[in-house]
Protein backbone atom coordinates (compact mmCIF):
# COMPACT_ATOMS: atom_id res chain seq x y z
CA UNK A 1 0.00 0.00 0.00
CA UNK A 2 1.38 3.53 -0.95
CA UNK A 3 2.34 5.30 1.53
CA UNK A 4 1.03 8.86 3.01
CA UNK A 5 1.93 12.01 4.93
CA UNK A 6 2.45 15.55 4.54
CA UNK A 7 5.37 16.47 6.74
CA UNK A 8 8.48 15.96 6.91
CA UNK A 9 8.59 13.74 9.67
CA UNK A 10 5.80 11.64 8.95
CA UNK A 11 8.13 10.77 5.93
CA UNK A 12 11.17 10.32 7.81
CA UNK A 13 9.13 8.64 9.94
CA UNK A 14 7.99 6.14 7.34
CA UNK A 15 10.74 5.17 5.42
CA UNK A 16 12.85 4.60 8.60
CA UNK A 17 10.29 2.28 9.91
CA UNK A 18 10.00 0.43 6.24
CA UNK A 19 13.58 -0.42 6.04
CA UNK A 20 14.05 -1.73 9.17
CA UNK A 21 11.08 -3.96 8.21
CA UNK A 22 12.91 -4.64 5.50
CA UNK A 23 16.42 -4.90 6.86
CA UNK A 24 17.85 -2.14 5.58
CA UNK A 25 19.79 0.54 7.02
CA UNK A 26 17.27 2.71 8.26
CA UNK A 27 19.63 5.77 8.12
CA UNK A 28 19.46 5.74 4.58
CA UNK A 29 15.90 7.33 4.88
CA UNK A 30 17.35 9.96 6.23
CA UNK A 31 20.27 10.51 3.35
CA UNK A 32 17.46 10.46 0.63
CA UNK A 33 15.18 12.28 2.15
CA UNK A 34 18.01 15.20 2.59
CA UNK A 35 18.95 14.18 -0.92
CA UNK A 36 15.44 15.05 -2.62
CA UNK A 37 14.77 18.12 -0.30
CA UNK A 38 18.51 19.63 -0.73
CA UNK A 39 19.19 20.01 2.83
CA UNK A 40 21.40 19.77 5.21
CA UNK A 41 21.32 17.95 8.00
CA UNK A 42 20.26 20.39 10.39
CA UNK A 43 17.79 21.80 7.35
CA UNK A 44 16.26 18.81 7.35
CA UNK A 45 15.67 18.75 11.28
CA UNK A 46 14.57 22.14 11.57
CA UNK A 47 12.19 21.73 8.87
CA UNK A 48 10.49 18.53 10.29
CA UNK A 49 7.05 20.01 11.22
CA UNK A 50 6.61 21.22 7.95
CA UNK A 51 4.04 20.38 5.19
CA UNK A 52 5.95 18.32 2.13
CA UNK A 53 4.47 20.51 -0.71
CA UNK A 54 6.14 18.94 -4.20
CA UNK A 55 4.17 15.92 -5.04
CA UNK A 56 6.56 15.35 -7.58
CA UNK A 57 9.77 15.00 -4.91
CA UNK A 58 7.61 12.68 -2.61
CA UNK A 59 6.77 10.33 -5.24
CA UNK A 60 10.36 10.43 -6.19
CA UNK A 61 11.28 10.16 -2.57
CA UNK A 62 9.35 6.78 -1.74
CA UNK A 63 10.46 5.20 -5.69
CA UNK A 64 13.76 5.33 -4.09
CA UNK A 65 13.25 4.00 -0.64
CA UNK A 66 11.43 0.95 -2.27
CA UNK A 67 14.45 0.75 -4.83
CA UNK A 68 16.90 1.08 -1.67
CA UNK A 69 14.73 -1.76 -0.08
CA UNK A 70 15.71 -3.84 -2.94
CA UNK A 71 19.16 -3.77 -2.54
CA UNK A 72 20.21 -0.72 -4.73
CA UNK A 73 22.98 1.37 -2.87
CA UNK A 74 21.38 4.19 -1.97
CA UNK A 75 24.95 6.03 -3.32
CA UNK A 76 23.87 4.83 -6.61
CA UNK A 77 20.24 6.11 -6.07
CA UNK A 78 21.48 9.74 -5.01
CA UNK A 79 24.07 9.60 -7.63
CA UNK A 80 27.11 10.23 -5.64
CA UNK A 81 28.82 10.03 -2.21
CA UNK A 82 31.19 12.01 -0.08
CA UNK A 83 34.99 11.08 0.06
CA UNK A 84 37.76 13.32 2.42
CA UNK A 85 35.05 15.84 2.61
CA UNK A 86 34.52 16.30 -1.21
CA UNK A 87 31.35 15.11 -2.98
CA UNK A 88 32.16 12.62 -5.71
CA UNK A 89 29.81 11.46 -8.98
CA UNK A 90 29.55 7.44 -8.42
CA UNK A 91 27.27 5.30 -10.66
CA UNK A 92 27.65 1.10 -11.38
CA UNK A 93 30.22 1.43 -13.38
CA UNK A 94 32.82 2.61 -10.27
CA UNK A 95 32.73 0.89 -7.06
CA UNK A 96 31.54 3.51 -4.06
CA UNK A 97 34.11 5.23 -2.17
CA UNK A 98 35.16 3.48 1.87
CA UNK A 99 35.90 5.70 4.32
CA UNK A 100 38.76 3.32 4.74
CA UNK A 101 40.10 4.70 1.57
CA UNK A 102 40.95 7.92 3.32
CA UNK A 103 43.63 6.06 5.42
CA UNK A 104 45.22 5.11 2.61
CA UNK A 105 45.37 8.64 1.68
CA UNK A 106 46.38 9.91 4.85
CA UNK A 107 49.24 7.38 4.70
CA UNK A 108 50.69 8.33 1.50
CA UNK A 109 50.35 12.02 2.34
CA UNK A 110 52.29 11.23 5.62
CA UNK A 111 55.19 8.78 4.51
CA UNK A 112 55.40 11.24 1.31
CA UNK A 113 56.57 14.25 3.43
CA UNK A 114 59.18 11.67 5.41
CA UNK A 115 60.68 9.70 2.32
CA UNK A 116 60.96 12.37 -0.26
CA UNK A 117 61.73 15.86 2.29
CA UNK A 118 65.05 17.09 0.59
CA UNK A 119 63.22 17.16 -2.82
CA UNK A 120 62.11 20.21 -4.27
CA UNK A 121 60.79 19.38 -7.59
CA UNK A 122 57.13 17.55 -8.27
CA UNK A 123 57.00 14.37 -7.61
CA UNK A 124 55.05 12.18 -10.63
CA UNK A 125 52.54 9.97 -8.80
CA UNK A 126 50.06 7.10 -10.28
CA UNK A 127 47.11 5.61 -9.43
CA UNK A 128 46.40 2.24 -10.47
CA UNK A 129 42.52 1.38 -11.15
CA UNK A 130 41.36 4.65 -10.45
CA UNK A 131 37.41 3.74 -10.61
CA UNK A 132 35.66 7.02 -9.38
CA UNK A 133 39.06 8.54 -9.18
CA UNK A 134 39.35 9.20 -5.25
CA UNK A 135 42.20 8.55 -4.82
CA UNK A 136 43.95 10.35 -7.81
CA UNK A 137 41.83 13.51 -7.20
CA UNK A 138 42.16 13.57 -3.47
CA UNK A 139 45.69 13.26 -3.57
CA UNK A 140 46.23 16.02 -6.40
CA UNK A 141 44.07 18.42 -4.50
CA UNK A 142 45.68 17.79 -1.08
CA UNK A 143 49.00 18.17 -2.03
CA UNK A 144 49.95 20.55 -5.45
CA UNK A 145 53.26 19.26 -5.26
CA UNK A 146 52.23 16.08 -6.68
CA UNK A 147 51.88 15.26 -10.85
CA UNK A 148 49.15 12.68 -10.83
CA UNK A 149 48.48 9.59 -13.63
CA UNK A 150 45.25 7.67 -12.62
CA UNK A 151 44.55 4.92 -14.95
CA UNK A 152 41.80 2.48 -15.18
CA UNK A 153 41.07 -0.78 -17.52
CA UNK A 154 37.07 0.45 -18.12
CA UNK A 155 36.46 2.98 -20.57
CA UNK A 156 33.22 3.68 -18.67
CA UNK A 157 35.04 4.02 -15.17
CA UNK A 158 37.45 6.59 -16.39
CA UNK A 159 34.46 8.59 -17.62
CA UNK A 160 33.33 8.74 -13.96
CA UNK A 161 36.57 9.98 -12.78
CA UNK A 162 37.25 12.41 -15.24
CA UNK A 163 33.69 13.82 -14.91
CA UNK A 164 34.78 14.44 -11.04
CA UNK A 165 38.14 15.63 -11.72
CA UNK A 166 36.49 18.27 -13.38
CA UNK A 167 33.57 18.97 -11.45
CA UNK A 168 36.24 19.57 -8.32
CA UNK A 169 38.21 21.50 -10.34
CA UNK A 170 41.18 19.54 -9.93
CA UNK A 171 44.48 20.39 -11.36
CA UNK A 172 45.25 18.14 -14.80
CA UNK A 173 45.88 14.47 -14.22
CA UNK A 174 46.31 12.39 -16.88
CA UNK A 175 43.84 9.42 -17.36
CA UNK A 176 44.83 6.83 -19.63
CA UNK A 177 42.89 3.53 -20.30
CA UNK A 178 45.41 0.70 -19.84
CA UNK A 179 45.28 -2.79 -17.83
CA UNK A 180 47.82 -2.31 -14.87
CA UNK A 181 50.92 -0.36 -15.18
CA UNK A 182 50.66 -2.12 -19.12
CA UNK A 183 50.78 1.63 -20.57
CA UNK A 184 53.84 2.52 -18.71
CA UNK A 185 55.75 -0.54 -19.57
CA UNK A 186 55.29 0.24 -23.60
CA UNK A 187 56.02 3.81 -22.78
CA UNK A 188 59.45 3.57 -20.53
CA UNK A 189 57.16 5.99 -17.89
CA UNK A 190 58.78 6.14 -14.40
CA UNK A 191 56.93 7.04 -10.86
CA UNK A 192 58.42 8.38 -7.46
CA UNK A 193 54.82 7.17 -6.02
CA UNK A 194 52.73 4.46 -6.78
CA UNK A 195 49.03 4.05 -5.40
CA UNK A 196 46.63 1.45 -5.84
CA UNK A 197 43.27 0.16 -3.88
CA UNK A 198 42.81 -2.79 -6.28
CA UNK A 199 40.22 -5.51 -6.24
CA UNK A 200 41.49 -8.19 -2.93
CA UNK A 201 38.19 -10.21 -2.49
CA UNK A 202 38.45 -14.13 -3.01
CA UNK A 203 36.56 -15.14 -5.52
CA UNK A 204 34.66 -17.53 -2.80
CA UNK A 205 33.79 -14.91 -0.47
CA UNK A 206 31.93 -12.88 -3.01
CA UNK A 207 28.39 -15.13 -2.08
CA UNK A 208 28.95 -13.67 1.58
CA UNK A 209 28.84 -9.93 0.88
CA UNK A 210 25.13 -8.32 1.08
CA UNK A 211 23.33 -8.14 -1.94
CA UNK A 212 23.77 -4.80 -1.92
CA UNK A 213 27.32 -5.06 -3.03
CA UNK A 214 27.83 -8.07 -5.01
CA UNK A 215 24.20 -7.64 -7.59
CA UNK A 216 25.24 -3.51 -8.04
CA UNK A 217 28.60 -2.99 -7.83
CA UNK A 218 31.24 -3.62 -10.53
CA UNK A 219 32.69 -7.70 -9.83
CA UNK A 220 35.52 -6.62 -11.58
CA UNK A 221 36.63 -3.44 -8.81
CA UNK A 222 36.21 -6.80 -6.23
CA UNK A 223 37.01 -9.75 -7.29
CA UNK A 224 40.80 -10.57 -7.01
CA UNK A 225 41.21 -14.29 -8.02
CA UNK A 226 40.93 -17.52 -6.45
CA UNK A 227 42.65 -16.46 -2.89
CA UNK A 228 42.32 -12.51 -3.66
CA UNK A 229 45.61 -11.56 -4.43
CA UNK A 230 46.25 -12.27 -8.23
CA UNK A 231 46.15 -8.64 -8.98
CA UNK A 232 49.22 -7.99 -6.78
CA UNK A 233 51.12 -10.78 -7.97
CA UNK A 234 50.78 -9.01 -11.35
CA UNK A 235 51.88 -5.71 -10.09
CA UNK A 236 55.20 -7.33 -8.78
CA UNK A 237 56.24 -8.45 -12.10
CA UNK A 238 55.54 -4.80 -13.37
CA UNK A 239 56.72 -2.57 -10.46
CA UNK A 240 60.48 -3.16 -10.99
CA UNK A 241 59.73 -1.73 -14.86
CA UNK A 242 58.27 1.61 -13.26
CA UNK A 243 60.39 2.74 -10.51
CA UNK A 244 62.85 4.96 -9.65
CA UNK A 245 65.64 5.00 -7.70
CA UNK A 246 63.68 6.24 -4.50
CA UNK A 247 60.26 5.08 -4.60
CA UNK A 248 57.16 4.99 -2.40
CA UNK A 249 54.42 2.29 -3.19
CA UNK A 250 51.10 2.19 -1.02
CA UNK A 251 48.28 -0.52 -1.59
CA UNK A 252 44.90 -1.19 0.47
CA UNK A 253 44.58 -4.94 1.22
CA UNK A 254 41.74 -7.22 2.15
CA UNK A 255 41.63 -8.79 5.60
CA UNK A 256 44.26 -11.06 6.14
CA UNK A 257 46.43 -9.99 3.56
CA UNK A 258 49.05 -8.30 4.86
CA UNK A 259 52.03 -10.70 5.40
CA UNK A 260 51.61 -12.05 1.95
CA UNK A 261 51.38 -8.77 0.05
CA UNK A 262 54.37 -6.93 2.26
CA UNK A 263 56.47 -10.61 1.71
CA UNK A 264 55.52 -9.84 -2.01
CA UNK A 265 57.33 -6.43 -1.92
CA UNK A 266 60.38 -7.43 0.28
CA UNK A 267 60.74 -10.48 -2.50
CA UNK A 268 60.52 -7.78 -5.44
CA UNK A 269 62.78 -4.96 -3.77
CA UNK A 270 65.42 -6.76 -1.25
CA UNK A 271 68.04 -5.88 -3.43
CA UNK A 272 66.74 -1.91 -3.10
CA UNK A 273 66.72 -2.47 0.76
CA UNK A 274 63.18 -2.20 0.40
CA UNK A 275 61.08 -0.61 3.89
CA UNK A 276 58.11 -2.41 4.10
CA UNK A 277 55.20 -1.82 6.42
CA UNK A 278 51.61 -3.02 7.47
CA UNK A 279 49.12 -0.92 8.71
CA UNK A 280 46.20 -1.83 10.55
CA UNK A 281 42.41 -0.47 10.55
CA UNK A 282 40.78 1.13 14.31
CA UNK A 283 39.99 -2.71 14.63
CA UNK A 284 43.14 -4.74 14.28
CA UNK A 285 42.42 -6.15 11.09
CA UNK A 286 44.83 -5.68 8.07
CA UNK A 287 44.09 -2.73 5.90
CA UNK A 288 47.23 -0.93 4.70
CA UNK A 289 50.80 -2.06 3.01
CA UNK A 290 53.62 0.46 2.51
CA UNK A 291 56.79 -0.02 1.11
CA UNK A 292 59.35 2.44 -0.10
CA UNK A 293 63.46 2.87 -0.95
């Protein structure tokens, strides 16, 4: 049966109550609700007694809370979703933005200022399988003093990224369509930093995730091979191609993949003396692997 009110918090009121009868996250209500009025937060809570007066809106409203019931990401449904404070374009072609992320670009930030202090000049910086291009963007926005490559293997994700690139205004970065660091290798192209959040979930473990990620989001921004770790076994036989003399590389992992990605990099760079680190989330678990020379 449809649903009616006319205030604000009757429809609040509503859709909270609906997806927790249907399982959901029932602060999602709340996003889409701010989403279709264009308010804030506290907009939205000082408006609550108010009459909803766009019949159009509310029947867009509750099309989306039923859609959001049905497993679409409500990221997808609003068309977007905020990374390191900045509002990023995100549709099913690009897989939506962690807040984990952010530590990774917090860490390269921070180990970027230690490893390459006594050097003046910008540094060139990539960013391997850029999807929604986060992580490029962030880090050319953060820090001017960084040149920035993203590339991605999806024609259709790099349109995503370049769309926010310019939408924040970004200085230029250079996208380039290319499998890997595959473009580099044909073109001789050398980085001082080398970034990547690539896809670390075992092929088995895909059945556990909610439906909300595995039937919308992109399989091939998750799915990393049989044990989750075939894309950085590929990027070890690359790296050595694309490196220069002092180098800093930074990777998210899945859970449980530390050891074997920082044993990868201390296999691939011993004879560089190779500093390699794991970093772990605000609950213990793996999340983070740093090397540099």
């Amino acid at each position: 049966m449809k649903p009616t009110f006319t205030k604000i918090h009757e429809a609040l009121n509503w859709a909270s109550s609906f997806l927790e009868k249907q399982n959901r996250e029932p602060f999602a209500a709340e996003l889409l609700l701010r989403h279709h009025l264009q308010m804030s937060r506290a907009q939205l809570y000082a408006s609550m007694r108010e009459q909803w007066m766009d019949e159009k809106t509310k029947e867009a409203f509750i099309e989306d809370v039923y859609q959001y019931a049905g497993g679409t990401p409500v990221q997808y449904l609003m068309g977007y979703e905020f990374f390191y404070g900045r509002k990023f374009e995100v549709n099913e072609e690009v897989l939506i933005p962690r807040p984990e992320t952010e530590e990774l670009i917090e860490g390269v930030l921070k180990r970027k200022k230690e490893h390459f202090s006594g050097r003046s000049e910008k540094l060139n910086v990539v960013d391997i399988g850029t999807g929604s291009g986060i992580i490029a963007i962030t880090l050319a926005l953060e820090d001017p003093a960084l040149r920035v490559t993203a590339t991605d293997i999806a024609e259709e994700s790099l349109e995503v990224a370049h769309k926010n690139a310019q939408n924040l205004e970004t200085p230029s970065i250079c996208f380039i369509q290319g499998d890997l660091l595959t473009p580099f290798l044909e073109r001789g192209e050398k980085f001082d930093i080398i970034v990547s959040n690539p896809p670390y979930i075992p092929e088995g473990d895909i059945e556990n995730l909610s439906d909300i990620v595995k039937d919308h989001e992109p399989i091939r921004a998750l799915v990393g091979g049989a044990d989750g770790l075939d894309l950085y076994r590929r990027f070890m036989d690359q790296l050595p191609h694309v490196v220069e003399d002092h180098t800093l590389i930074a990777f998210e992992i899945g859970v449980g993949q530390g050891e074997n990605v920082a044993d990868m990099l201390q296999k691939t760079f011993q004879h560089k003396g190779i500093h390699v680190e794991i970093v772990h989330d605000i609950n213990g678990k793996d999340r983070l692997v740093f090397g540099r020379f």
